[in-house]
C-alpha atoms as a PDB file:
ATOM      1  CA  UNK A   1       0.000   0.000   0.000  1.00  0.00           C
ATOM      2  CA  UNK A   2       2.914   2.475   0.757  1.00  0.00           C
ATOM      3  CA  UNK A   3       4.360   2.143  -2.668  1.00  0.00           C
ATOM      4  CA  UNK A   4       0.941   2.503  -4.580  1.00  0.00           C
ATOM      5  CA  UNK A   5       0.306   5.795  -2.379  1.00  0.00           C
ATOM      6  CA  UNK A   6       3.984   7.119  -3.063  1.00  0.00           C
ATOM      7  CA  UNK A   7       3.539   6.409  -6.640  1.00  0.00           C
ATOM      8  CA  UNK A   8      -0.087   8.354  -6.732  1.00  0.00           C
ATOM      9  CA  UNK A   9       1.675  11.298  -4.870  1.00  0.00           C
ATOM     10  CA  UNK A  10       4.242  11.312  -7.677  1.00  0.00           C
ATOM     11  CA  UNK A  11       1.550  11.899 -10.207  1.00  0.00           C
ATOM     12  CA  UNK A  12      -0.679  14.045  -7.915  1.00  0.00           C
ATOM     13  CA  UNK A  13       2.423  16.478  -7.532  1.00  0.00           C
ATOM     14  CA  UNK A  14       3.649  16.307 -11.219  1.00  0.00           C
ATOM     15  CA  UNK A  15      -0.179  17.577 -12.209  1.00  0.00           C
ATOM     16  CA  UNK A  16       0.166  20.234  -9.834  1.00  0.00           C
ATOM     17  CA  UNK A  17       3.466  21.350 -10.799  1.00  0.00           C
ATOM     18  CA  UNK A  18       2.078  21.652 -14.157  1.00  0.00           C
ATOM     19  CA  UNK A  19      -1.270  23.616 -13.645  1.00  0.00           C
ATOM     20  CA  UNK A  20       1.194  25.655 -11.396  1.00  0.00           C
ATOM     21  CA  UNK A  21       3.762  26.355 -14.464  1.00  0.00           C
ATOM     22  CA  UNK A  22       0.786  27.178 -16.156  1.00  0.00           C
ATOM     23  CA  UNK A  23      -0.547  29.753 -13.970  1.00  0.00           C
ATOM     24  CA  UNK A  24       2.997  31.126 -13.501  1.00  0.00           C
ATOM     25  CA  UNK A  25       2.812  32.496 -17.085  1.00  0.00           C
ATOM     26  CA  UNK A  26      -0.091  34.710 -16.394  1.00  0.00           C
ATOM     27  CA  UNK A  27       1.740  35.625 -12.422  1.00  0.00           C
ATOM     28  CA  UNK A  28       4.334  36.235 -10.382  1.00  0.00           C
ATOM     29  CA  UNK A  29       5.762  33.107  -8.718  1.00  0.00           C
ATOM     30  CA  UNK A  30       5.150  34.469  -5.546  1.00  0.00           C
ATOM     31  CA  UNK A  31       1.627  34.825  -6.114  1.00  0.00           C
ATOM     32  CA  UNK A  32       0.589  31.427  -7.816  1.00  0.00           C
ATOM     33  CA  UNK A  33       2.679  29.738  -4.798  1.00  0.00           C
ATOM     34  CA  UNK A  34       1.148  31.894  -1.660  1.00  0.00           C
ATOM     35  CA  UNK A  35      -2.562  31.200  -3.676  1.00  0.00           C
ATOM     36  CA  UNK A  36      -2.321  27.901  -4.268  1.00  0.00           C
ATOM     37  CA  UNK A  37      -0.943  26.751  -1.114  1.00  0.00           C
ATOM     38  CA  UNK A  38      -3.871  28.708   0.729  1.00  0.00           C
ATOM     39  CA  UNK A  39      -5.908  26.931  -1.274  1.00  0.00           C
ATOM     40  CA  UNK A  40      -4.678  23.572  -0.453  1.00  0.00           C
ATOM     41  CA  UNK A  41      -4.759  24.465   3.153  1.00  0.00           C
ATOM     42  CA  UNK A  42      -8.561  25.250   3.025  1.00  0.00           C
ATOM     43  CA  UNK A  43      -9.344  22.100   1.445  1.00  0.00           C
ATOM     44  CA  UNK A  44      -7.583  19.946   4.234  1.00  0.00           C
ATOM     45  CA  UNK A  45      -8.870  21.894   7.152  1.00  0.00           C
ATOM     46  CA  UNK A  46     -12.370  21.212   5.272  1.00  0.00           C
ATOM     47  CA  UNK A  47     -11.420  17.614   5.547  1.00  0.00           C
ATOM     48  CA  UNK A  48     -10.083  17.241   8.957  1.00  0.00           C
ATOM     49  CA  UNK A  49     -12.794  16.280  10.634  1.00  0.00           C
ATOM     50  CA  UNK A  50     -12.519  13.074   8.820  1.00  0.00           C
ATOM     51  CA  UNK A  51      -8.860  12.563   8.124  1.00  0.00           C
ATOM     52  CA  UNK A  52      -7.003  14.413  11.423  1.00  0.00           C
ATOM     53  CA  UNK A  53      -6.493  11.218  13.320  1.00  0.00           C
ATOM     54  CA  UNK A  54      -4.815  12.172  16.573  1.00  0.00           C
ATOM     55  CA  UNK A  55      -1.532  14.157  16.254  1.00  0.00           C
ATOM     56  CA  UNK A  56       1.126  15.227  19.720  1.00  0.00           C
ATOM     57  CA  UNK A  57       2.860  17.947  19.730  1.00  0.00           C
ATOM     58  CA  UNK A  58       5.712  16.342  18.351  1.00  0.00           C
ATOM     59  CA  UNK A  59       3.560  15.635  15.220  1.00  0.00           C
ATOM     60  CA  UNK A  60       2.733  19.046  14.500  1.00  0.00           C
ATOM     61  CA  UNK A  61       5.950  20.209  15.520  1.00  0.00           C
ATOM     62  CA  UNK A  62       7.808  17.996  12.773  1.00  0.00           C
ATOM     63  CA  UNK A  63       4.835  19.287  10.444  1.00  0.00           C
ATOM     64  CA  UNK A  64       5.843  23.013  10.614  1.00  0.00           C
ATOM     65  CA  UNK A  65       9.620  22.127  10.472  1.00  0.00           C
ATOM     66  CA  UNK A  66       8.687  20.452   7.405  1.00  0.00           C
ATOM     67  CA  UNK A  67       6.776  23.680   6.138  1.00  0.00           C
ATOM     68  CA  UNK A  68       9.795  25.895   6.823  1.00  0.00           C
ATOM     69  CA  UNK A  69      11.871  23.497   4.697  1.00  0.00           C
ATOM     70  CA  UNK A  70       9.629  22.972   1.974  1.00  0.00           C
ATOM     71  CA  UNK A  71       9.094  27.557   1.979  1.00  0.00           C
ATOM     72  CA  UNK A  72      12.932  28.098   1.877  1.00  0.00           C
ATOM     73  CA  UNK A  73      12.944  25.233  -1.015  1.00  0.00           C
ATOM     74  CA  UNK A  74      10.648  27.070  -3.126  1.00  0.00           C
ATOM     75  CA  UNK A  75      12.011  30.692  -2.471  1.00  0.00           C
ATOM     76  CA  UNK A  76      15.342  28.976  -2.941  1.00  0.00           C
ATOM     77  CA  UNK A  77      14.270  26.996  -6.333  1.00  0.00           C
ATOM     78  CA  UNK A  78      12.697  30.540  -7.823  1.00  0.00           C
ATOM     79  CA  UNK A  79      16.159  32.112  -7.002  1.00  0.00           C
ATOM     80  CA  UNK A  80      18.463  29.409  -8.810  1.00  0.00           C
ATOM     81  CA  UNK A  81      15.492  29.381 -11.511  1.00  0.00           C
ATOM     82  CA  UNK A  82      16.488  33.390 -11.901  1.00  0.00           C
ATOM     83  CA  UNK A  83      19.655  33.176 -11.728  1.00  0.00           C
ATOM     84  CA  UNK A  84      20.395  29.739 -13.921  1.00  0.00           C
ATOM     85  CA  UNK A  85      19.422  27.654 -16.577  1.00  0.00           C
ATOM     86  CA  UNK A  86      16.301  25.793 -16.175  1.00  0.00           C
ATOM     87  CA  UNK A  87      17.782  22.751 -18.096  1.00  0.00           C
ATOM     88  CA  UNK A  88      20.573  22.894 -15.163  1.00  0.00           C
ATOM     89  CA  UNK A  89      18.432  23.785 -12.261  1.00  0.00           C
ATOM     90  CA  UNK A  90      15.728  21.107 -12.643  1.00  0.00           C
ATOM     91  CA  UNK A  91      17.850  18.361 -12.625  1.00  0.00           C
ATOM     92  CA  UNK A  92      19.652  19.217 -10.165  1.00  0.00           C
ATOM     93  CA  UNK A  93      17.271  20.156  -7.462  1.00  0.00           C
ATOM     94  CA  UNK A  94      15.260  17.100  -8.206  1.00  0.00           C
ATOM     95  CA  UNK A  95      18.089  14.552  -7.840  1.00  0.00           C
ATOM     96  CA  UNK A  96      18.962  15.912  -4.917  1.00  0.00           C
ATOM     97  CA  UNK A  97      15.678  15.796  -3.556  1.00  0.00           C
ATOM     98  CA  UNK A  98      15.143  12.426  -4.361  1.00  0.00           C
ATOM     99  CA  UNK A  99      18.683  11.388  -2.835  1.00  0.00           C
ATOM    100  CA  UNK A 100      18.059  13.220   0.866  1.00  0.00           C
ATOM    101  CA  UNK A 101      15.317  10.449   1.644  1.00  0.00           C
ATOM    102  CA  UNK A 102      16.841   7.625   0.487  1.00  0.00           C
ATOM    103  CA  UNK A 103      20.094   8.374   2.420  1.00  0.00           C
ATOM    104  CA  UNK A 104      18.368   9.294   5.360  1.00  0.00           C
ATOM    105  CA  UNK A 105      16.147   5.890   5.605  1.00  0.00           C
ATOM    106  CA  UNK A 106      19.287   4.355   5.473  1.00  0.00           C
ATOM    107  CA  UNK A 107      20.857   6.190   8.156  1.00  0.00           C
ATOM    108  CA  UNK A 108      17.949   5.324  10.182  1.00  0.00           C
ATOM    109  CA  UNK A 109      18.429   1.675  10.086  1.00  0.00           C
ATOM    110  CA  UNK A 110      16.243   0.971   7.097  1.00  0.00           C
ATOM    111  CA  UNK A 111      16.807  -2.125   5.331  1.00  0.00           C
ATOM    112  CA  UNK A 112      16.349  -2.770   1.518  1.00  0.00           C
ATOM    113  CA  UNK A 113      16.887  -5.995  -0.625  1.00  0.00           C
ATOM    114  CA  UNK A 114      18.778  -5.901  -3.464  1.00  0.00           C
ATOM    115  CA  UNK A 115      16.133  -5.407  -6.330  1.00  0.00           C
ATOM    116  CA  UNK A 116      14.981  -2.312  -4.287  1.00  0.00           C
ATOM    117  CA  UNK A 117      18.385  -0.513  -3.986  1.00  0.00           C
ATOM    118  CA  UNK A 118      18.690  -1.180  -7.606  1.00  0.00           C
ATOM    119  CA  UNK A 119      15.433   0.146  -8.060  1.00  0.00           C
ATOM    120  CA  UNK A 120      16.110   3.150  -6.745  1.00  0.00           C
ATOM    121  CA  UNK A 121      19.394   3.501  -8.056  1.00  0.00           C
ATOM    122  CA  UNK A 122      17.424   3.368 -11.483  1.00  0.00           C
ATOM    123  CA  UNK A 123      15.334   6.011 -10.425  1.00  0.00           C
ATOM    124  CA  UNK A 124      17.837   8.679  -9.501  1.00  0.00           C
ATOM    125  CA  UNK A 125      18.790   8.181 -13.233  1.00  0.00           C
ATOM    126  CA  UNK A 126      15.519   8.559 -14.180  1.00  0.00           C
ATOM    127  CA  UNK A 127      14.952  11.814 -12.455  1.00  0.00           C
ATOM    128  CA  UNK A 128      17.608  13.347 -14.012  1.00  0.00           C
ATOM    129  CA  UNK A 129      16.722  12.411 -17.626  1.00  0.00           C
ATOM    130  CA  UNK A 130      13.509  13.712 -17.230  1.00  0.00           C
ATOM    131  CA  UNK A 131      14.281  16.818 -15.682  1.00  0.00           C
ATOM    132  CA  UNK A 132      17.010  17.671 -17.946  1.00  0.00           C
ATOM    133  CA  UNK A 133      15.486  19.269 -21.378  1.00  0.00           C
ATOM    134  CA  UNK A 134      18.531  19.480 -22.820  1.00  0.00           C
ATOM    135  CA  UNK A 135      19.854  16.132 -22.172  1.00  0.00           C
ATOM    136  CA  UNK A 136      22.435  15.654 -18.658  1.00  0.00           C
ATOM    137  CA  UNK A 137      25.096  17.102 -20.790  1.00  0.00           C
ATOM    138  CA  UNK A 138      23.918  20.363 -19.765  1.00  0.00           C
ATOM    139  CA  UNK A 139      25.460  20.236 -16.203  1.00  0.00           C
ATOM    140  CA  UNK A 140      28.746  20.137 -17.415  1.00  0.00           C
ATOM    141  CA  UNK A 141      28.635  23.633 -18.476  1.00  0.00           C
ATOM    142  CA  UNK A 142      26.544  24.779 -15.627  1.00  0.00           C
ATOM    143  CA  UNK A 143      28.155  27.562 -13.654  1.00  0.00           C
ATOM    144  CA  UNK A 144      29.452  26.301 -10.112  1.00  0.00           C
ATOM    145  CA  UNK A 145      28.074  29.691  -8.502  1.00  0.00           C
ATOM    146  CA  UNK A 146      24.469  29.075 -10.401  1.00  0.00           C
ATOM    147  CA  UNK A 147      24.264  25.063  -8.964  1.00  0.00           C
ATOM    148  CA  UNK A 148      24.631  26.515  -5.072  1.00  0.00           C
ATOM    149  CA  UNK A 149      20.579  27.171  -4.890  1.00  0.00           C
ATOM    150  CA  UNK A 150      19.895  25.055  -7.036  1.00  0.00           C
ATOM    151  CA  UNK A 151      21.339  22.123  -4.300  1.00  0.00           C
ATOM    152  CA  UNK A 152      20.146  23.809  -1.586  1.00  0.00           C
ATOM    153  CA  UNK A 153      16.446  23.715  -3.050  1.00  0.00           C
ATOM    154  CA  UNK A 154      17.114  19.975  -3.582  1.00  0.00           C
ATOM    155  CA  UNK A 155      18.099  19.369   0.249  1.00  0.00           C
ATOM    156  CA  UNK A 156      15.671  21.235   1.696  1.00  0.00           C
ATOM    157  CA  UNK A 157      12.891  19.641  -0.720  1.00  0.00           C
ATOM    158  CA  UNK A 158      14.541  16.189   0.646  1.00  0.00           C
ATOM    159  CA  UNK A 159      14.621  17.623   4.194  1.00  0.00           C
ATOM    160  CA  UNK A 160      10.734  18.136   3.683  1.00  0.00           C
ATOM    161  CA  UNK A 161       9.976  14.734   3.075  1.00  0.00           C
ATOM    162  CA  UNK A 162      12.381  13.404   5.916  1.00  0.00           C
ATOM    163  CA  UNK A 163      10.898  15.961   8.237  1.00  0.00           C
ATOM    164  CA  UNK A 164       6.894  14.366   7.147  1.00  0.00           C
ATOM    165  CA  UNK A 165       8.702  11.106   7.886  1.00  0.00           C
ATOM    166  CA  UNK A 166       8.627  11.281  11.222  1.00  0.00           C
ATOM    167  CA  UNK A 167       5.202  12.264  12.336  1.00  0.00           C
ATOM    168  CA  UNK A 168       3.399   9.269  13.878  1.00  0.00           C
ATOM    169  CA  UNK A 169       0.859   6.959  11.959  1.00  0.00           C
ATOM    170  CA  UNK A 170      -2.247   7.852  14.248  1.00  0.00           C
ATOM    171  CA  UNK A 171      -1.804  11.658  13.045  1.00  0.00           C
ATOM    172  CA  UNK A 172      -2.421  11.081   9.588  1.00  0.00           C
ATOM    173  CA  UNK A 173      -2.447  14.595   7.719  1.00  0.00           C
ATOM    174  CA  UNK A 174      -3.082  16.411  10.577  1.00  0.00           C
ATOM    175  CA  UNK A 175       0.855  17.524  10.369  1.00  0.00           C
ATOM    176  CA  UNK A 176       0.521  18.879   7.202  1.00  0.00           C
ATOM    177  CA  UNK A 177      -1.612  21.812   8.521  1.00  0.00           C
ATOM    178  CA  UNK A 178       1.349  23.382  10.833  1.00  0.00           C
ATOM    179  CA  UNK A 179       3.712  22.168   7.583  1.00  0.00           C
ATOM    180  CA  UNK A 180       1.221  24.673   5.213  1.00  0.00           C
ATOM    181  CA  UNK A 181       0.429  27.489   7.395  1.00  0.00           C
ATOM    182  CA  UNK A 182       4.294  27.682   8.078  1.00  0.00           C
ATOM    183  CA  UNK A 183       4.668  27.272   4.485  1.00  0.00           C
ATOM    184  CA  UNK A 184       1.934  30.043   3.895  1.00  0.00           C
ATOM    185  CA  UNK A 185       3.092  33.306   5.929  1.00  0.00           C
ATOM    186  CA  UNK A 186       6.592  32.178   4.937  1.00  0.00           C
ATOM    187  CA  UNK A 187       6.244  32.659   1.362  1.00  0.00           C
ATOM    188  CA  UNK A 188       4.115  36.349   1.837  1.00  0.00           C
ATOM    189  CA  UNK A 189       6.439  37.525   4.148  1.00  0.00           C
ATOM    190  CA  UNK A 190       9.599  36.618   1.400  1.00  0.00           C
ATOM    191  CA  UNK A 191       7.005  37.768  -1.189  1.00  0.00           C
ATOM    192  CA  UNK A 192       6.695  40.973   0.932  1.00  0.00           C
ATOM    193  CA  UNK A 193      10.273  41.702   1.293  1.00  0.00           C
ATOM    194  CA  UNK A 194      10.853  41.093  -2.253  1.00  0.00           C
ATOM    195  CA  UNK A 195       8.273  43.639  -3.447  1.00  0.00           C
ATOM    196  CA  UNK A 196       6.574  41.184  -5.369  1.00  0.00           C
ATOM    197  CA  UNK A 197       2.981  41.437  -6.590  1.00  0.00           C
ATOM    198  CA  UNK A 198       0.878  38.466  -4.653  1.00  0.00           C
ATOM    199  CA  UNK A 199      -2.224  39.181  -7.116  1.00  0.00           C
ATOM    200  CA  UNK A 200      -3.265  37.009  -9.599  1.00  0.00           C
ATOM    201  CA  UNK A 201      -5.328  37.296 -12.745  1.00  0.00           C
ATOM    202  CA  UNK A 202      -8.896  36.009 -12.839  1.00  0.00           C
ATOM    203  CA  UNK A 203      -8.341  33.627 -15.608  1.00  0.00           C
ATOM    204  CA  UNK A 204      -5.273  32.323 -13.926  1.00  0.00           C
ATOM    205  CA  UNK A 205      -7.288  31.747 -10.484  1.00  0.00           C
ATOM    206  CA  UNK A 206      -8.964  28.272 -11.344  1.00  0.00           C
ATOM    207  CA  UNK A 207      -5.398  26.810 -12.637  1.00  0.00           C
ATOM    208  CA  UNK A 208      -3.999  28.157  -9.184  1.00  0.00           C
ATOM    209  CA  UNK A 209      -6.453  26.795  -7.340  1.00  0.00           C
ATOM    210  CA  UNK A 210      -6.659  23.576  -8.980  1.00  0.00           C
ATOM    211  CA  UNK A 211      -2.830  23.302  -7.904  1.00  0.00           C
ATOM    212  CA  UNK A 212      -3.034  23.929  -4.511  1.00  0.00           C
ATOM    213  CA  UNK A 213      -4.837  21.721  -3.796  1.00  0.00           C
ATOM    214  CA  UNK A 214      -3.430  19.015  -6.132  1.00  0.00           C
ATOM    215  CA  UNK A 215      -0.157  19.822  -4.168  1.00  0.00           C
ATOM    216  CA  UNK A 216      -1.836  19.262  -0.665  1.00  0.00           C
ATOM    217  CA  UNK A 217      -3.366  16.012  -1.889  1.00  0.00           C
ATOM    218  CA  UNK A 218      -0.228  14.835  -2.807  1.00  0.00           C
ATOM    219  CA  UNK A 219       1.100  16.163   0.027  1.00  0.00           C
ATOM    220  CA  UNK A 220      -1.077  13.876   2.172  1.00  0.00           C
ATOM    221  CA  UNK A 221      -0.420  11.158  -0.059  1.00  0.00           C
ATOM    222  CA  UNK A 222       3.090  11.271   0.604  1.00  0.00           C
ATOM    223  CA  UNK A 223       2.639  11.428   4.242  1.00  0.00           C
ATOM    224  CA  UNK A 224       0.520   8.522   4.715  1.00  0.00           C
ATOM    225  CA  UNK A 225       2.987   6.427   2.099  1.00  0.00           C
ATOM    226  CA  UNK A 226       5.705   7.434   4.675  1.00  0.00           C
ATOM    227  CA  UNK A 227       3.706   6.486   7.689  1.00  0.00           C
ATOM    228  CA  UNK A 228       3.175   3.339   6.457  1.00  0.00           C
ATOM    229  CA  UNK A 229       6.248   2.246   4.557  1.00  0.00           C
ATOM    230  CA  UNK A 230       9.704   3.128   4.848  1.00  0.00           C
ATOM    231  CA  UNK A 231      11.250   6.355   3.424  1.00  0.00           C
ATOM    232  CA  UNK A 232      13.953   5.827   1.157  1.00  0.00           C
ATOM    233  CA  UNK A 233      11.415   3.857  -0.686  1.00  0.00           C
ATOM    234  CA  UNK A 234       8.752   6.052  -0.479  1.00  0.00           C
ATOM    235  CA  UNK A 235      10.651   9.103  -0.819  1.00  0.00           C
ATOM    236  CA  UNK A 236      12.577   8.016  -3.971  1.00  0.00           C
ATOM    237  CA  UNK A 237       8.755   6.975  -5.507  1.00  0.00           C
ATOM    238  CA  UNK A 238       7.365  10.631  -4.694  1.00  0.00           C
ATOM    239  CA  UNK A 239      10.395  12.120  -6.407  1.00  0.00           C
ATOM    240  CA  UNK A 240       9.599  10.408  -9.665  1.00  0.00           C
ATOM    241  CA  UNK A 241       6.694  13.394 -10.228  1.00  0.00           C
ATOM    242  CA  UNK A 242       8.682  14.706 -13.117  1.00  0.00           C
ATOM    243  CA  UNK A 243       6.751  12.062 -14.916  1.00  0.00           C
ATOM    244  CA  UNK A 244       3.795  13.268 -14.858  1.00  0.00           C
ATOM    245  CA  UNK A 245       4.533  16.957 -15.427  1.00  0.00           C
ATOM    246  CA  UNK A 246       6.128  15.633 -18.976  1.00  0.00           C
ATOM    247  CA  UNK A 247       3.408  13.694 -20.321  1.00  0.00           C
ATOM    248  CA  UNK A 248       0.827  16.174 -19.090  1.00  0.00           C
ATOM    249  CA  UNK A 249       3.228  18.675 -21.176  1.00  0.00           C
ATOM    250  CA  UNK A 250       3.258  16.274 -24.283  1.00  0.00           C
ATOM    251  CA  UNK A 251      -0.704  15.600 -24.045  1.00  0.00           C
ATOM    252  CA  UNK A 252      -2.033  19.107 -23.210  1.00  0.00           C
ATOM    253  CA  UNK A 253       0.744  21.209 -24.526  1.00  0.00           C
ATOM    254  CA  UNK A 254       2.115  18.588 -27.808  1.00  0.00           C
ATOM    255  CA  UNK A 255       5.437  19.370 -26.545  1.00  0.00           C
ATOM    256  CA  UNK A 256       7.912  17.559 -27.735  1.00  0.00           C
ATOM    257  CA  UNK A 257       9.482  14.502 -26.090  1.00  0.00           C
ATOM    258  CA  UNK A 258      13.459  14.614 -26.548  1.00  0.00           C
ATOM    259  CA  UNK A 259      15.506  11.358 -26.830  1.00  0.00           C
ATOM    260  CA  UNK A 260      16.966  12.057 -22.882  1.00  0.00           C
ATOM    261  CA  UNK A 261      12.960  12.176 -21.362  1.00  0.00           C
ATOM    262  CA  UNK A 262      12.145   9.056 -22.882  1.00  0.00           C
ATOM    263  CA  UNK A 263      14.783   7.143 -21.538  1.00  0.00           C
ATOM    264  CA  UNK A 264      14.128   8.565 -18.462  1.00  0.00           C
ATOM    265  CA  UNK A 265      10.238   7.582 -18.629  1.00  0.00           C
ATOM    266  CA  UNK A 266      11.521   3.927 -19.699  1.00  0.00           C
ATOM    267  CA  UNK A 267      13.899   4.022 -16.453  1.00  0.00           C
ATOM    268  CA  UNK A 268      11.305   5.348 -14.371  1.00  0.00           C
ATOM    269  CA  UNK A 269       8.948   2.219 -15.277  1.00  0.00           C
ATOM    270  CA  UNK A 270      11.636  -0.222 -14.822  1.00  0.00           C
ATOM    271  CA  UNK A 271      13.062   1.358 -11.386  1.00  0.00           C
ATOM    272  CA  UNK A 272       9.188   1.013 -10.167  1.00  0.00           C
ATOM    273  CA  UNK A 273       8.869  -2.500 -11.101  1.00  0.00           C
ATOM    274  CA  UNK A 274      12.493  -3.699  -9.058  1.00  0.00           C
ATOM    275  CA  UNK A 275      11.495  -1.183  -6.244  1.00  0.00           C
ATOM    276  CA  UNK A 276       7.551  -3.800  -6.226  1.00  0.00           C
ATOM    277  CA  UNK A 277       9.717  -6.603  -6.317  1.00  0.00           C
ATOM    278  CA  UNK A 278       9.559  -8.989  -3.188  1.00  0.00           C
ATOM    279  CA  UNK A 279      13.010  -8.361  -0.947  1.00  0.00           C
END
C-alpha cells in the first residue's frame, strides 16, 4: 500500500506542478505559490474532521519544520530558476531531492533488498533524464556559482519529506496543517520583502487553485505512504513526479518529447517495477 500511495503522490504532484507552471505564465511566482498553497490548506482543514487522526505535539511540531523546509525550497528553487538555466536547475534540485530520503532511511536503520536498492538507483537516473530538457550534458557547463541554490532547493525539498517522515501513523495529515500554514506566511512575508505582486489574474485563479490543492493532496499522499512504509522507498517513488509533469506537457501542450525524457520515462517504469519486487 505504501508504494501505490507514493507512486499516486508522484503523479498528484507532477499535475500540480504543471497547472502551477501554467498559472505562472499569467503571475508572479510568488503569487501562484502563496494562492495555491492557501488553497490547499482550506481544502484539508475542510477535511479534517474526517482525516485528522490524533496528532502530539511532536507531530505538529515535525509538520511546521517540514513547512519551513519545503518555503525556503521554493524561495530557494525561484532564485536558482532566476539566476540559472532551467535545463541545469531542474535536474539538479530534483536529484537531490530524491537522494536526501533515500540516504536518510538508510541512516535510520532501514533495510532494503537488493532489487529495491537497484530500483532506486534506477530512479535517480531517471529523475535526471527527465528533468534535464537538454539532455544531462547540460550540467557540465553549468556555472558552479548558479548550482549553489539550485542544491540547496534539492536538500531542503529532501529535508521536507524526511521531516513528514517522522510524524506518527495515528496523526495522519493532521501535520501537514502546521507544515502549510508555516509554508503560507513564509512565502508572503519573502514575497513581501521582495516587493513582489501576490495578485493574480482572474483567468489564472482556477489553474492556481486547482494546484493547490493538487499539491496538498499529494502532500497527504506522501505522508501517509511514509507512515506506512519506509522512506527511502517512499521518498525516492514521490520524487519520480517529473513524470507526470512531462506527459501532461506532451498531451495538453504537444510538446515535444526529446531522446533524454524518454529514456528517463523507460527508467522510471523499470526502477518502479524492481522497487515492487519482493526483498
Amino acid at each position: 500500500m505504501a508504494v501505490l500511495l507514493a507512486l499516486a503522490s508522484a503523479v498528484v504532484y507532477g499535475a500540480a506542478d504543471f497547472c502551477g507552471g501554467l498559472a505562472a505564465r499569467r503571475a508572479t511566482a510568488f503569487a501562484v505559490v502563496a494562492l495555491s498553497q492557501l488553497a490547499g490548506l482550506v481544502a484539508l482543514l475542510a477535511l479534517l474532521p474526517w482525516l485528522g487522526g490524533d496528532p502530539t505535539g511532536a507531530d505538529l511540531a515535525w509538520g511546521a519544520a517540514a513547512g519551513a523546509a519545503g518555503a525556503s525550497g521554493l524561495v530557494l528553487f525561484y532564485r536558482a530558476l532566476a539566476e540559472g538555466v532551467m535545463s541545469v536547475v531542474a535536474p539538479v534540485t530534483a536529484v537531490t531531492a530524491a537522494a536526501l530520503p533515500v540516504v536518510g532511511g538508510l541512516a535510520l536503520g532501514e533495510r532494503i533488498g537488493p532489487w529495491g536498492l537497484a530500483g532506486i538507483a534506477l530512479a535517480l537516473v531517471a529523475v535526471v533524464l527527465v528533468a534535464a530538457e537538454d539532455g544531462p550534458g547540460s550540467l557540465r557547463t553549468a556555472r558552479p556559482a548558479s548550482l549553489v541554490p539550485a542544491l540547496a532547493s534539492g536538500v531542503l525539498f529532501g529535508v521536507f519529506f524526511v521531516l513528514l517522515d517522522r510524524t506518527g501513523e495515528a496523526a495522519q495529515v493532521s501535520p501537514l496543517v502546521a507544515a502549510r500554514v508555516v509554508s503560507v506566511v513564509a512565502v508572503v512575508l519573502a514575497a513581501r520583502l521582495a516587493a513582489r505582486s501576490l495578485s493574480v489574474p482572474r483567468p489564472a485563479l482556477p489553474v492556481v487553485l486547482l494546484a493547490g490543492v493538487g499539491d496538498m493532496t499529494a502532500n497527504a499522499l506522501f505522508l501517509l505512504a511514509a507512515q506506512q512504509g519506509q522512506l527511502a522507498i517512499t521518498g525516492i517513488l514521490a520524487s519520480l513526479y517529473p513524470v507526470s509533469t512531462v506527459v501532461l506537457a506532451q498531451v495538453v501542450l504537444r510538446e515535444r518529447l526529446v531522446a533524454t525524457q524518454a529514456a528517463g520515462l523507460v527508467a522510471a517504469g523499470a526502477a518502479v517495477v524492481l522497487i515492487a519486487l519482493p526483498s
